[in-house]
PDB file of N, CA and C in Angstrom:
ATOM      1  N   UNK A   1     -38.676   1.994  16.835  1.00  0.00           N
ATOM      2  CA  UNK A   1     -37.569   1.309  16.192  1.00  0.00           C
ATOM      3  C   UNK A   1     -36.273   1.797  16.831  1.00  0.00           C
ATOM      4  N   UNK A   2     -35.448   0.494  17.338  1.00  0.00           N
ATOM      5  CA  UNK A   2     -34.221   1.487  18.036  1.00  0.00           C
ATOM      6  C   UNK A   2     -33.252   0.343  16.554  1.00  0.00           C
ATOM      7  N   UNK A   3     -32.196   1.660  16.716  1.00  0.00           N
ATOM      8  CA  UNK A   3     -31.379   1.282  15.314  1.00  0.00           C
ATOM      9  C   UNK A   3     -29.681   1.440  16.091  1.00  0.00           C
ATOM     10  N   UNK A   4     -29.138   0.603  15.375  1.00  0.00           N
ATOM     11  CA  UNK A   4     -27.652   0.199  16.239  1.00  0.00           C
ATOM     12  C   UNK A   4     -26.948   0.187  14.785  1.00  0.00           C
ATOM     13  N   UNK A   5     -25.610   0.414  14.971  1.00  0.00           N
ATOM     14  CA  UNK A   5     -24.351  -0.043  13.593  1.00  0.00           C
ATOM     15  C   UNK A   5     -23.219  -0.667  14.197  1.00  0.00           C
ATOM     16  N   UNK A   6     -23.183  -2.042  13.606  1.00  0.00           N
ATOM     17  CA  UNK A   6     -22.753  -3.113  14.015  1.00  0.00           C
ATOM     18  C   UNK A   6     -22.238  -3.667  12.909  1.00  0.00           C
ATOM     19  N   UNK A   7     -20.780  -4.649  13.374  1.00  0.00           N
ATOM     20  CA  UNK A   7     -20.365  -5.186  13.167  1.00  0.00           C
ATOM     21  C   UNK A   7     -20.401  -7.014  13.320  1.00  0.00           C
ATOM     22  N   UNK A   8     -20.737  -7.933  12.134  1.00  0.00           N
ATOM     23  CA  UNK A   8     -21.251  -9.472  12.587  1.00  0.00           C
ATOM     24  C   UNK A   8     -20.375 -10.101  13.238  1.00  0.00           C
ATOM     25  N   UNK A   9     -19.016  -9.912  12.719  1.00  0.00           N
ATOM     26  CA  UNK A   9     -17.912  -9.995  13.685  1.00  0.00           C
ATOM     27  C   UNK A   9     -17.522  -9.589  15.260  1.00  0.00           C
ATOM     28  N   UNK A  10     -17.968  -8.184  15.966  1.00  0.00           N
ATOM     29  CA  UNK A  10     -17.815  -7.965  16.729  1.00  0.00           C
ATOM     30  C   UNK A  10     -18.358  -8.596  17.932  1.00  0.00           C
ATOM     31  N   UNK A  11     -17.635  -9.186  18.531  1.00  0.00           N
ATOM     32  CA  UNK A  11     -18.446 -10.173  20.024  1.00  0.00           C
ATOM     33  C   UNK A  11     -19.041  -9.155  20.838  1.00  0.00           C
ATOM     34  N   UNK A  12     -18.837  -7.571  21.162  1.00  0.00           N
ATOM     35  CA  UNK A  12     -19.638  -6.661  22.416  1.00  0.00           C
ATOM     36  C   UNK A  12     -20.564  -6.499  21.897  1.00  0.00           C
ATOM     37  N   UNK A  13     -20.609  -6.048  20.462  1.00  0.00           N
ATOM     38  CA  UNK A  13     -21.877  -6.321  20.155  1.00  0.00           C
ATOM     39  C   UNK A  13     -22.942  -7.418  20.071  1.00  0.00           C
ATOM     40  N   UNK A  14     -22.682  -8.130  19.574  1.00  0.00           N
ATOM     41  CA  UNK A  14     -23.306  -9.727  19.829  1.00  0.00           C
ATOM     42  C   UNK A  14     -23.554  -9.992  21.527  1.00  0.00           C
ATOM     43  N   UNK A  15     -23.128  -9.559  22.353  1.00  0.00           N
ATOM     44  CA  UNK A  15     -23.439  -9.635  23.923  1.00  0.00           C
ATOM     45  C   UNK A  15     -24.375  -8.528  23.802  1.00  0.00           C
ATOM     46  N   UNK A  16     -24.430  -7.182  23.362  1.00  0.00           N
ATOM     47  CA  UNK A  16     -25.524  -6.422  23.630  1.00  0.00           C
ATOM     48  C   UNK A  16     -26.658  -6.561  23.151  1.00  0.00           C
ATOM     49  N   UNK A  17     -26.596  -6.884  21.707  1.00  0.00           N
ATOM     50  CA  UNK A  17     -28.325  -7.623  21.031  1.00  0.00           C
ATOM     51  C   UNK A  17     -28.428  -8.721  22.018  1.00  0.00           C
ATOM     52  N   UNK A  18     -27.936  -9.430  22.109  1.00  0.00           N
ATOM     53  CA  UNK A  18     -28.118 -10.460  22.774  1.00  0.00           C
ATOM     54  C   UNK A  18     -29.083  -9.860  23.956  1.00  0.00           C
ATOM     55  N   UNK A  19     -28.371  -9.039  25.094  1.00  0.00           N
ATOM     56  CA  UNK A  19     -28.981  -8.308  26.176  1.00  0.00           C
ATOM     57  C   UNK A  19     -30.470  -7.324  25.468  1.00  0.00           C
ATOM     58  N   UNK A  20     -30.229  -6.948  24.498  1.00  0.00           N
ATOM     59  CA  UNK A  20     -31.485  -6.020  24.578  1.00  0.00           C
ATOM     60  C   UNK A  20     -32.705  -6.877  23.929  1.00  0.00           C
ATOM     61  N   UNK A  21     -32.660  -8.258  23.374  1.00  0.00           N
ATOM     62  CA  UNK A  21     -33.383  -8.982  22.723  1.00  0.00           C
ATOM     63  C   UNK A  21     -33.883  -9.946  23.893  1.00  0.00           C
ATOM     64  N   UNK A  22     -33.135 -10.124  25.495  1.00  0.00           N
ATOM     65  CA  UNK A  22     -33.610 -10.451  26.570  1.00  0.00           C
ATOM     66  C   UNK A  22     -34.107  -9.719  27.276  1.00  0.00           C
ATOM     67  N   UNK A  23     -33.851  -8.308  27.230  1.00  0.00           N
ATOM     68  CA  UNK A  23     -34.435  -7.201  28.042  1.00  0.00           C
ATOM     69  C   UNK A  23     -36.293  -6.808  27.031  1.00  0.00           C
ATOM     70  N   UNK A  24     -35.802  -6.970  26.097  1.00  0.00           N
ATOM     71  CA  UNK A  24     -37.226  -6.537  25.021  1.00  0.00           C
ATOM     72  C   UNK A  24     -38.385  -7.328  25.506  1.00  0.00           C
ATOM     73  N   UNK A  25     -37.704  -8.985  25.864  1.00  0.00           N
ATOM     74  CA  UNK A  25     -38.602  -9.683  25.891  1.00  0.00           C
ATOM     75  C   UNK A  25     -39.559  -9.945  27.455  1.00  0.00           C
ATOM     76  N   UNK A  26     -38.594  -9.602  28.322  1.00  0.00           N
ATOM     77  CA  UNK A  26     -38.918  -9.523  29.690  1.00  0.00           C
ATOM     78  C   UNK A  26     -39.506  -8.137  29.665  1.00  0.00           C
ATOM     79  N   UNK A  27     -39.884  -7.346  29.365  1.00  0.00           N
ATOM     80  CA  UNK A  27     -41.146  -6.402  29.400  1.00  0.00           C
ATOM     81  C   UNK A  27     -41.912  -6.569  28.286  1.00  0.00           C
ATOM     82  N   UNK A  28     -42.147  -7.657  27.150  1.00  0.00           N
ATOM     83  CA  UNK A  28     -43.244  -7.723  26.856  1.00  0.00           C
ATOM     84  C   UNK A  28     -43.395  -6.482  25.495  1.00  0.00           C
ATOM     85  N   UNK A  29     -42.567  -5.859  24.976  1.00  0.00           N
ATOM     86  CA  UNK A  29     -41.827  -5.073  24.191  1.00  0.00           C
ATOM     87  C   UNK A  29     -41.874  -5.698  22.650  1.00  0.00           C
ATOM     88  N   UNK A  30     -42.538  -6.914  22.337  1.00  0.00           N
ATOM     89  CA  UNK A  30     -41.894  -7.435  20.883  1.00  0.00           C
ATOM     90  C   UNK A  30     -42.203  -6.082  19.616  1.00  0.00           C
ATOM     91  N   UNK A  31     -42.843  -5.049  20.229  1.00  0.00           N
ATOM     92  CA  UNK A  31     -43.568  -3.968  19.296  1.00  0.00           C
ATOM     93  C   UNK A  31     -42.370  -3.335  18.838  1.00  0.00           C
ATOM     94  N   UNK A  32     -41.213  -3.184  19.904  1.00  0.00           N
ATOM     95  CA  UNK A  32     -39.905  -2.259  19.175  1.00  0.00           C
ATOM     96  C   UNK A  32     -39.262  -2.981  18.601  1.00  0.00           C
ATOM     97  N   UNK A  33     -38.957  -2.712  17.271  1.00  0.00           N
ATOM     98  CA  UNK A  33     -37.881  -3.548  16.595  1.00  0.00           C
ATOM     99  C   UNK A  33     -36.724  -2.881  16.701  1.00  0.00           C
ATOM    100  N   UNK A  34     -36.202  -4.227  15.874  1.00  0.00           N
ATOM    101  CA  UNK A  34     -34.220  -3.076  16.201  1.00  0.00           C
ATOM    102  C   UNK A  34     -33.921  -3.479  14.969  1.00  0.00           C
ATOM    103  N   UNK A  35     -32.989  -2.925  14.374  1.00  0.00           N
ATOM    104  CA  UNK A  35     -32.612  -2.149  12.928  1.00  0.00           C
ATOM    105  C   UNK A  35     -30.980  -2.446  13.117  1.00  0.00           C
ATOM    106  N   UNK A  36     -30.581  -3.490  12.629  1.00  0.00           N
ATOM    107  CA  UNK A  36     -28.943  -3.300  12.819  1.00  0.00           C
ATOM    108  C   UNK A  36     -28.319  -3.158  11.533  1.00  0.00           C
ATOM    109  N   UNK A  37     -28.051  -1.991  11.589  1.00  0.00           N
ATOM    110  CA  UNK A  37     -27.209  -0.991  10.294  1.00  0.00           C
ATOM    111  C   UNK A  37     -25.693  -1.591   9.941  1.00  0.00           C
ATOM    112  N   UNK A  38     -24.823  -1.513   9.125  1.00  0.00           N
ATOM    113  CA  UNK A  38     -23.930  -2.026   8.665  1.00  0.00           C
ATOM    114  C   UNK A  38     -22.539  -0.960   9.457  1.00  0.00           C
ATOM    115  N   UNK A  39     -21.990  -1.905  10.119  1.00  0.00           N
ATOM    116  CA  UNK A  39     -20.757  -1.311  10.378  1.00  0.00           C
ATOM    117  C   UNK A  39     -19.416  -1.895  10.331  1.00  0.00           C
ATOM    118  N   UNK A  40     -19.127  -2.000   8.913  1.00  0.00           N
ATOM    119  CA  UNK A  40     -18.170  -3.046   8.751  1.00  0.00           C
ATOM    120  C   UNK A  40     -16.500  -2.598   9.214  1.00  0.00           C
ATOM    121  N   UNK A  41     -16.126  -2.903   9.938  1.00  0.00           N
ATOM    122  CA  UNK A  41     -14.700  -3.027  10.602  1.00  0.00           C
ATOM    123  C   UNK A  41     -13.440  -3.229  10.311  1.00  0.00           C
ATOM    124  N   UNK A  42     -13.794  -4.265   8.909  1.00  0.00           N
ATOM    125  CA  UNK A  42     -12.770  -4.311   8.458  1.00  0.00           C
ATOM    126  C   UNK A  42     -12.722  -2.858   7.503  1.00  0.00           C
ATOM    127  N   UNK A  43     -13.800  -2.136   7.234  1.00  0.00           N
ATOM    128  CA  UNK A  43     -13.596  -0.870   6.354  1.00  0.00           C
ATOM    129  C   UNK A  43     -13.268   0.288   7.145  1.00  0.00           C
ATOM    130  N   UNK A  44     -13.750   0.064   8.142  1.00  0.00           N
ATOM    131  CA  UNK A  44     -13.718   1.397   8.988  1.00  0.00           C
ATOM    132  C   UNK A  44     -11.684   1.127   9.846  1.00  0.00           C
ATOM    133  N   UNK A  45     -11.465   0.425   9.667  1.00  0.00           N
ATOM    134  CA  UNK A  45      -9.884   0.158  10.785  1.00  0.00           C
ATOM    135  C   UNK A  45      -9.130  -0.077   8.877  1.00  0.00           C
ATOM    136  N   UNK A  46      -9.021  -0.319   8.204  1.00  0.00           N
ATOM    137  CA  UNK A  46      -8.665  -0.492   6.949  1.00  0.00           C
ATOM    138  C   UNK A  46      -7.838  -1.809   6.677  1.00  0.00           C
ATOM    139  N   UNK A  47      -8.184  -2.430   7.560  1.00  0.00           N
ATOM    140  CA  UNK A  47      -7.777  -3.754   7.724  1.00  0.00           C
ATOM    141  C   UNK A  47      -9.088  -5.209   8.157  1.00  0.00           C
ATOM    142  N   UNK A  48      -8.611  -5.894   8.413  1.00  0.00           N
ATOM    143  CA  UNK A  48      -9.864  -7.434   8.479  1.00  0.00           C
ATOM    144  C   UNK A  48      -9.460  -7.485   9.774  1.00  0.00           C
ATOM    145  N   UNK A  49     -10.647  -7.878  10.300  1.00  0.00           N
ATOM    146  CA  UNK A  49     -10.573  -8.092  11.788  1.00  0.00           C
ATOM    147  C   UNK A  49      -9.957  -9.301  12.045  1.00  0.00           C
ATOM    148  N   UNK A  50      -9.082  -9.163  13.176  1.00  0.00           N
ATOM    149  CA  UNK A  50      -7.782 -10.596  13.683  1.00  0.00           C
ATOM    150  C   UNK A  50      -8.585 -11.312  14.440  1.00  0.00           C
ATOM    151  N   UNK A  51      -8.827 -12.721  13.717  1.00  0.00           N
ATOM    152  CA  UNK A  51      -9.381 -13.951  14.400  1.00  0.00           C
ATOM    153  C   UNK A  51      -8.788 -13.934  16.395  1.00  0.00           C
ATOM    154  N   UNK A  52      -7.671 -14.157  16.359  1.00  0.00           N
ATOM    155  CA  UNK A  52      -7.105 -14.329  17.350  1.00  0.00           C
ATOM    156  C   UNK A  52      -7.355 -12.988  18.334  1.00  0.00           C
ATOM    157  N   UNK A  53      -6.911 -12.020  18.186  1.00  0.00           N
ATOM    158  CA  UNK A  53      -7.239 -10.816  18.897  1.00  0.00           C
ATOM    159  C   UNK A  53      -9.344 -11.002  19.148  1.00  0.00           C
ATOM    160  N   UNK A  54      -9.971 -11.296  18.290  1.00  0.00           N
ATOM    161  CA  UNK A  54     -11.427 -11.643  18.721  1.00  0.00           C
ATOM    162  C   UNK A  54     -11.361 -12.606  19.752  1.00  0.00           C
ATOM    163  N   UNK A  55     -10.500 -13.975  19.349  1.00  0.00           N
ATOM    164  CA  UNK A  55     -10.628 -15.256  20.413  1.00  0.00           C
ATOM    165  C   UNK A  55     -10.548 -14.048  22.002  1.00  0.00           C
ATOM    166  N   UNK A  56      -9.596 -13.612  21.882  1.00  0.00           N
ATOM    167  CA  UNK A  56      -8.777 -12.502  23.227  1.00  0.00           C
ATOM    168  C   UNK A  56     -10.206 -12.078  24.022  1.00  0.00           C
ATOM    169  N   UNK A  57     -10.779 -11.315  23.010  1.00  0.00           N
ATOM    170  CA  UNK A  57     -11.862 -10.482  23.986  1.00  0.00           C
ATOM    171  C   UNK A  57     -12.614 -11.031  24.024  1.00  0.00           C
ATOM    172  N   UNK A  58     -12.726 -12.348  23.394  1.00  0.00           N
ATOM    173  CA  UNK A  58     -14.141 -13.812  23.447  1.00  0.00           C
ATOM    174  C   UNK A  58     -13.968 -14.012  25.286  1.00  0.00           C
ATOM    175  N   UNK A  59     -12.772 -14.184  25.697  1.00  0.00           N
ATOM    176  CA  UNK A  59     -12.131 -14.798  26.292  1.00  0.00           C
ATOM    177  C   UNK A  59     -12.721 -14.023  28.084  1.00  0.00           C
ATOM    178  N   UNK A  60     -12.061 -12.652  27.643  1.00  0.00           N
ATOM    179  CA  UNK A  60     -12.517 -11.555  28.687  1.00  0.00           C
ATOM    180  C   UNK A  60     -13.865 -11.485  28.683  1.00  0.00           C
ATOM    181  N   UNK A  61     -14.549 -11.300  28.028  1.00  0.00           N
ATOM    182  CA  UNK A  61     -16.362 -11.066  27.878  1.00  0.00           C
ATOM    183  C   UNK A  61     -16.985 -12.190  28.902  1.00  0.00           C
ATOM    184  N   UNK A  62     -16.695 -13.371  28.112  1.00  0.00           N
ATOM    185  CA  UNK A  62     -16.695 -14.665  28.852  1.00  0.00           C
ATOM    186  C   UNK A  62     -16.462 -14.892  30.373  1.00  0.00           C
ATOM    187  N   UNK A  63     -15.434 -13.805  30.862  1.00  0.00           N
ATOM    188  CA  UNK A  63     -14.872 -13.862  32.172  1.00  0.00           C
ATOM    189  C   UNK A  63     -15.775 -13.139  32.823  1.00  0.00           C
ATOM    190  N   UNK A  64     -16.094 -11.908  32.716  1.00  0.00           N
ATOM    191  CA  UNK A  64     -16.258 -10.457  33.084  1.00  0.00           C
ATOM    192  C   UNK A  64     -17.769 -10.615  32.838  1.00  0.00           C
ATOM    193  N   UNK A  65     -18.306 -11.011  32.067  1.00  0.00           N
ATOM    194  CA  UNK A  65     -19.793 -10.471  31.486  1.00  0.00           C
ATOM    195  C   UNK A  65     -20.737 -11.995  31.298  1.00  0.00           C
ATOM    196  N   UNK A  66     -20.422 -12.504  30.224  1.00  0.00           N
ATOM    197  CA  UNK A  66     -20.947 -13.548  29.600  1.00  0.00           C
ATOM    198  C   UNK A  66     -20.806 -15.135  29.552  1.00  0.00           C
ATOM    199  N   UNK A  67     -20.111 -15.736  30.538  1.00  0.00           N
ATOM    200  CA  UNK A  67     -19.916 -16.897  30.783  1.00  0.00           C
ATOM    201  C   UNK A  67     -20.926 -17.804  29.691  1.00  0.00           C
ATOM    202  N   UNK A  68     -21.941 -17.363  29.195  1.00  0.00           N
ATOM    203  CA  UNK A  68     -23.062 -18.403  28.967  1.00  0.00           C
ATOM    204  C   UNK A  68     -22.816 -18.449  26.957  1.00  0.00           C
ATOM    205  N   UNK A  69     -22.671 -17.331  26.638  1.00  0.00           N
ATOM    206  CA  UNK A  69     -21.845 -16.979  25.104  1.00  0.00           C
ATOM    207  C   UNK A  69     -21.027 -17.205  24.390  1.00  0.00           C
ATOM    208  N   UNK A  70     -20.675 -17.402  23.182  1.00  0.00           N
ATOM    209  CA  UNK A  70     -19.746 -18.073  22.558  1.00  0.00           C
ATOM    210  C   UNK A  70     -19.247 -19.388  22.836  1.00  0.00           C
ATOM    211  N   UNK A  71     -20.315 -20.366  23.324  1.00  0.00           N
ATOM    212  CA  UNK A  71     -19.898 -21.199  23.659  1.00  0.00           C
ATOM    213  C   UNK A  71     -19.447 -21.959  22.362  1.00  0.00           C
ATOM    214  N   UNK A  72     -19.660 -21.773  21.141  1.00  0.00           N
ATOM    215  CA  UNK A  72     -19.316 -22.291  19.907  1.00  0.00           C
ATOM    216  C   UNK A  72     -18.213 -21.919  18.657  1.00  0.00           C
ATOM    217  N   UNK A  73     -17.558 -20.922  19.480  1.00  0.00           N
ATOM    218  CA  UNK A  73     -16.947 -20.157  18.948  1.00  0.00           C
ATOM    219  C   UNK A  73     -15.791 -20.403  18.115  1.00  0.00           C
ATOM    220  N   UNK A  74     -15.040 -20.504  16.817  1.00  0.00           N
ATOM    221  CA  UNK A  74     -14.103 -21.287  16.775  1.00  0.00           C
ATOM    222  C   UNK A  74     -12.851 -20.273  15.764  1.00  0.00           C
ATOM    223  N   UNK A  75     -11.986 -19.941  16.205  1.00  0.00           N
ATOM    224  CA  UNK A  75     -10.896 -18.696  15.565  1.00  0.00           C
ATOM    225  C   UNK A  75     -10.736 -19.322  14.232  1.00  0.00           C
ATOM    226  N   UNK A  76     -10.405 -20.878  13.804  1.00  0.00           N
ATOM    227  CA  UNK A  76     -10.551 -21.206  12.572  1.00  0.00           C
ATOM    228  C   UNK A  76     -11.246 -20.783  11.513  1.00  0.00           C
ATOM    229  N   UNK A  77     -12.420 -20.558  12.161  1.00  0.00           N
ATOM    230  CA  UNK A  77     -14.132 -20.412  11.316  1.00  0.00           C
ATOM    231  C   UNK A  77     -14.307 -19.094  11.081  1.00  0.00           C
ATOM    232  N   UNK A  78     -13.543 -18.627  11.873  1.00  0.00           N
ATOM    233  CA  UNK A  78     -13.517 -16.824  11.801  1.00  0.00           C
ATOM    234  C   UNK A  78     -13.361 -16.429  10.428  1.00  0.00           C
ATOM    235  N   UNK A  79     -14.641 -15.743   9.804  1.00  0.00           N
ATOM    236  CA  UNK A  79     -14.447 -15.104   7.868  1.00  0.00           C
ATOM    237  C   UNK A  79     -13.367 -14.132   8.112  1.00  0.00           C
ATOM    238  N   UNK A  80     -13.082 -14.165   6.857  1.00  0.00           N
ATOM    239  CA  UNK A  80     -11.312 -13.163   6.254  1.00  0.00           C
ATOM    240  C   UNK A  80     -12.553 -11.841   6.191  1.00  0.00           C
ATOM    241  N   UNK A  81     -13.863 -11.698   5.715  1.00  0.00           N
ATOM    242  CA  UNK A  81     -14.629 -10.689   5.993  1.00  0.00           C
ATOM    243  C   UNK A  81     -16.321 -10.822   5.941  1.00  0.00           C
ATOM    244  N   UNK A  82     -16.836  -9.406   6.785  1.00  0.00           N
ATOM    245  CA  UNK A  82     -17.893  -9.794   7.209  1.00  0.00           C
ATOM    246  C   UNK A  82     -19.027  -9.003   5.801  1.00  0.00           C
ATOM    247  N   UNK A  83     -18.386  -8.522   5.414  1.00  0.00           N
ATOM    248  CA  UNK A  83     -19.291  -7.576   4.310  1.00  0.00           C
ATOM    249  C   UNK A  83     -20.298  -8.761   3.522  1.00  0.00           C
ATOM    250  N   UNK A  84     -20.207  -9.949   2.805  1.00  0.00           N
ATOM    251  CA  UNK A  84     -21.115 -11.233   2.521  1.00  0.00           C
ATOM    252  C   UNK A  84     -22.239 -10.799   3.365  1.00  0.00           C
ATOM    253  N   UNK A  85     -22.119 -11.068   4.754  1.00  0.00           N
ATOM    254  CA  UNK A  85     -22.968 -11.629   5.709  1.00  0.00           C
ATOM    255  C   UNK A  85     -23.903 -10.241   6.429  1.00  0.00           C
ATOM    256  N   UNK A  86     -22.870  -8.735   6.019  1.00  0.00           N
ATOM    257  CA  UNK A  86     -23.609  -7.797   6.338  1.00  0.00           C
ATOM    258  C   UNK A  86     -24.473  -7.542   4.804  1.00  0.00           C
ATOM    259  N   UNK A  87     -24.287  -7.589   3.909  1.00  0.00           N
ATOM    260  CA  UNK A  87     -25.010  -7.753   2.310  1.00  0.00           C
ATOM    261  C   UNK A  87     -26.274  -8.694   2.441  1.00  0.00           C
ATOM    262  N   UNK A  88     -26.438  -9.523   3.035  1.00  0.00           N
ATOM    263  CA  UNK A  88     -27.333 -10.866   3.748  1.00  0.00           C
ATOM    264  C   UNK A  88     -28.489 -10.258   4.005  1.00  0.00           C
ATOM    265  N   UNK A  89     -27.818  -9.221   5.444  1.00  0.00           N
ATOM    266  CA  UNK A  89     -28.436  -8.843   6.124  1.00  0.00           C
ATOM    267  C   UNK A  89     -29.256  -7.963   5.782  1.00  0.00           C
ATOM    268  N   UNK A  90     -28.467  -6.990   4.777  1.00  0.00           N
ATOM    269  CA  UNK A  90     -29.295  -5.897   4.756  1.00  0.00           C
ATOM    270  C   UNK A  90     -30.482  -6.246   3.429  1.00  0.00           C
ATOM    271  N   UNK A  91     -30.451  -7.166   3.051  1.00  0.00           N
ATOM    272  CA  UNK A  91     -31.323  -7.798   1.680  1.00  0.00           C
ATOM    273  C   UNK A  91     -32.296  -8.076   2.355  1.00  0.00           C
ATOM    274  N   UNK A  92     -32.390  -9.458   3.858  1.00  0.00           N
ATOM    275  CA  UNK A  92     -32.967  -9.291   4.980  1.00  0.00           C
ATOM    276  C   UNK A  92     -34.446  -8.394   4.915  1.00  0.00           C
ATOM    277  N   UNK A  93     -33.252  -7.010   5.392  1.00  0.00           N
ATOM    278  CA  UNK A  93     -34.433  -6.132   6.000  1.00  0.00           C
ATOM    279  C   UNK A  93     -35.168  -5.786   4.659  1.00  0.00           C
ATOM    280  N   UNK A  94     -34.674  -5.760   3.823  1.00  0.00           N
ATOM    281  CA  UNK A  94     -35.431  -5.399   2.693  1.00  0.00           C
ATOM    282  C   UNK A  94     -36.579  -5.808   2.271  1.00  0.00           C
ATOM    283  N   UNK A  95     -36.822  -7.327   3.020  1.00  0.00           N
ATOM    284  CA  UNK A  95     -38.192  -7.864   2.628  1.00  0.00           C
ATOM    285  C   UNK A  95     -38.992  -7.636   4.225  1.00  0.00           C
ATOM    286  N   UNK A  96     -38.101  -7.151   5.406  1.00  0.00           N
ATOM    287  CA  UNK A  96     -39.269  -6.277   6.426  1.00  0.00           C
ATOM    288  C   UNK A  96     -38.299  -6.138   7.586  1.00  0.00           C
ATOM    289  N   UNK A  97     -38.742  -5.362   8.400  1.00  0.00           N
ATOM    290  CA  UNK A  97     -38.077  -5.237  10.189  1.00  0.00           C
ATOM    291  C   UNK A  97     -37.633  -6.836  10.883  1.00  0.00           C
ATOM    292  N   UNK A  98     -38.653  -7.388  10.889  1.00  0.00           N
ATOM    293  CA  UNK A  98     -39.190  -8.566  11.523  1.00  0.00           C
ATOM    294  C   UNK A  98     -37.963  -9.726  10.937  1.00  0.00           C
ATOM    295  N   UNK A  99     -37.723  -9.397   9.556  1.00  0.00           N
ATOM    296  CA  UNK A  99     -36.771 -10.799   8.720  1.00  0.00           C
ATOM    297  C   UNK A  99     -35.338 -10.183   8.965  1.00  0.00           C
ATOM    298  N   UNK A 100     -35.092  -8.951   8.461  1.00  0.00           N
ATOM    299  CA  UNK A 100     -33.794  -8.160   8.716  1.00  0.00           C
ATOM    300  C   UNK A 100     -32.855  -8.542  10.044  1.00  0.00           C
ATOM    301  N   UNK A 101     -33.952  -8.444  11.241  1.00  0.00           N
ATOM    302  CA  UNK A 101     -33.566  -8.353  12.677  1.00  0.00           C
ATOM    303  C   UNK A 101     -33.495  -9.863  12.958  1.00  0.00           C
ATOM    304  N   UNK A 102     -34.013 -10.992  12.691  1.00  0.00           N
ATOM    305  CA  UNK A 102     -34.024 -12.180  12.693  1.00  0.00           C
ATOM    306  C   UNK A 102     -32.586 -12.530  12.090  1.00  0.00           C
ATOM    307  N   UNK A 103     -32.802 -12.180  10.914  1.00  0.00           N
ATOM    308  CA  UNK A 103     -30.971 -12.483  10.207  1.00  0.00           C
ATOM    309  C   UNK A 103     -29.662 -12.022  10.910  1.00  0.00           C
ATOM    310  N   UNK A 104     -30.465 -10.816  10.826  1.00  0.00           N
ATOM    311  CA  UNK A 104     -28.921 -10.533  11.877  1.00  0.00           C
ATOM    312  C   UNK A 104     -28.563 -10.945  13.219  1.00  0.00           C
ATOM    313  N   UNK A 105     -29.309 -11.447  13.814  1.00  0.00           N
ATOM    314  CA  UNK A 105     -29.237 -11.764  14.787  1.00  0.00           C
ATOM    315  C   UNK A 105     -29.011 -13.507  14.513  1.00  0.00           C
ATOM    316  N   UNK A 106     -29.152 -14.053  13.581  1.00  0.00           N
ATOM    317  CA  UNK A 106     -28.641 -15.613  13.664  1.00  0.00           C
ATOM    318  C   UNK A 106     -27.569 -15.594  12.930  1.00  0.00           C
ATOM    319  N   UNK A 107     -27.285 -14.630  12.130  1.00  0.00           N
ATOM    320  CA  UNK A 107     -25.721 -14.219  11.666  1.00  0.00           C
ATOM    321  C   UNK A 107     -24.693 -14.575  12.641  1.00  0.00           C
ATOM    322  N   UNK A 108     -25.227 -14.087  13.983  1.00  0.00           N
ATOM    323  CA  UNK A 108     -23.993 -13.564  14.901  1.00  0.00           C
ATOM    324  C   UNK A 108     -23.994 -14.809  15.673  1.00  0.00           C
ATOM    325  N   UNK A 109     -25.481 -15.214  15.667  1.00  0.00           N
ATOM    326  CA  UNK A 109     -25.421 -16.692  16.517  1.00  0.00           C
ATOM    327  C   UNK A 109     -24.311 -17.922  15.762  1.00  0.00           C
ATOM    328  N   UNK A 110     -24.416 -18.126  14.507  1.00  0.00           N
ATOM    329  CA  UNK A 110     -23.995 -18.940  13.676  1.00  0.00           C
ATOM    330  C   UNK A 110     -22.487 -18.964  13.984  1.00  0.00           C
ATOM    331  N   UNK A 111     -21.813 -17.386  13.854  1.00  0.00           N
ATOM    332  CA  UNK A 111     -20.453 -17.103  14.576  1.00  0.00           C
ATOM    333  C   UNK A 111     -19.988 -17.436  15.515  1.00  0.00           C
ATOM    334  N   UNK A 112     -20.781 -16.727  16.927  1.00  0.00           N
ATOM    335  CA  UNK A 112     -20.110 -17.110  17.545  1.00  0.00           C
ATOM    336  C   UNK A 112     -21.115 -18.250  18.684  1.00  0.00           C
ATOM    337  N   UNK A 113     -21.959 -19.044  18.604  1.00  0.00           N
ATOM    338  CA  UNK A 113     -22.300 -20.128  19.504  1.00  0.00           C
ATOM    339  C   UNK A 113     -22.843 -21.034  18.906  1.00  0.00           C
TER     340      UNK A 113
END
């Protein structure tokens, strides 16, 4: 089990599940699950994460890394907070690895593509 703390909001993260859920699968790996723990942002900075400042690094990622990502992305749609959707999640794992890691991971899809 590899375990990460993440934010549903955060786009580097959403590029790295993204990468390790393509890397898992190209060796044939579906045995390790991944565990994405709650790291909410707007609690930890004591403020809500800025739609616009996200569009920003949507923008760079896109340039630099990910051309193929966020293609759906929309600063409008951006939640005032992510705690709902990390509460989701972690209810999710509660009924197993397999549902937890699925949710969270279409959490982030739903966001941003």
């Amino acid at each position: 089990m590899i375990e990460v703390y993440a934010d549903i909001g955060c786009p580097f993260t959403h590029v790295g599940l993204r990468r390790f859920v393509e890397r898992r699968a190209e060796m044939g790996r579906e045995d390790v699950q991944l565990w994405v723990r709650s790291w909410p942002l707007e609690v930890v900075n004591e403020k809500p994460l800025d739609p616009d400042f996200i569009a920003e690094e949507i923008v760079d990622i896109r340039e630099q890394l990910a051309p193929d990502l966020f293609v759906g992305f929309e600063t409008e749609k951006f939640p005032v907070s992510s705690l709902p959707a990390l509460t989701l999640a972690l209810a999710a794992y509660g009924v197993g690895a397999k549902v937890g890691e699925a949710v969270s991971l279409r959490l982030r899809d739903l966001l941003f593509e």
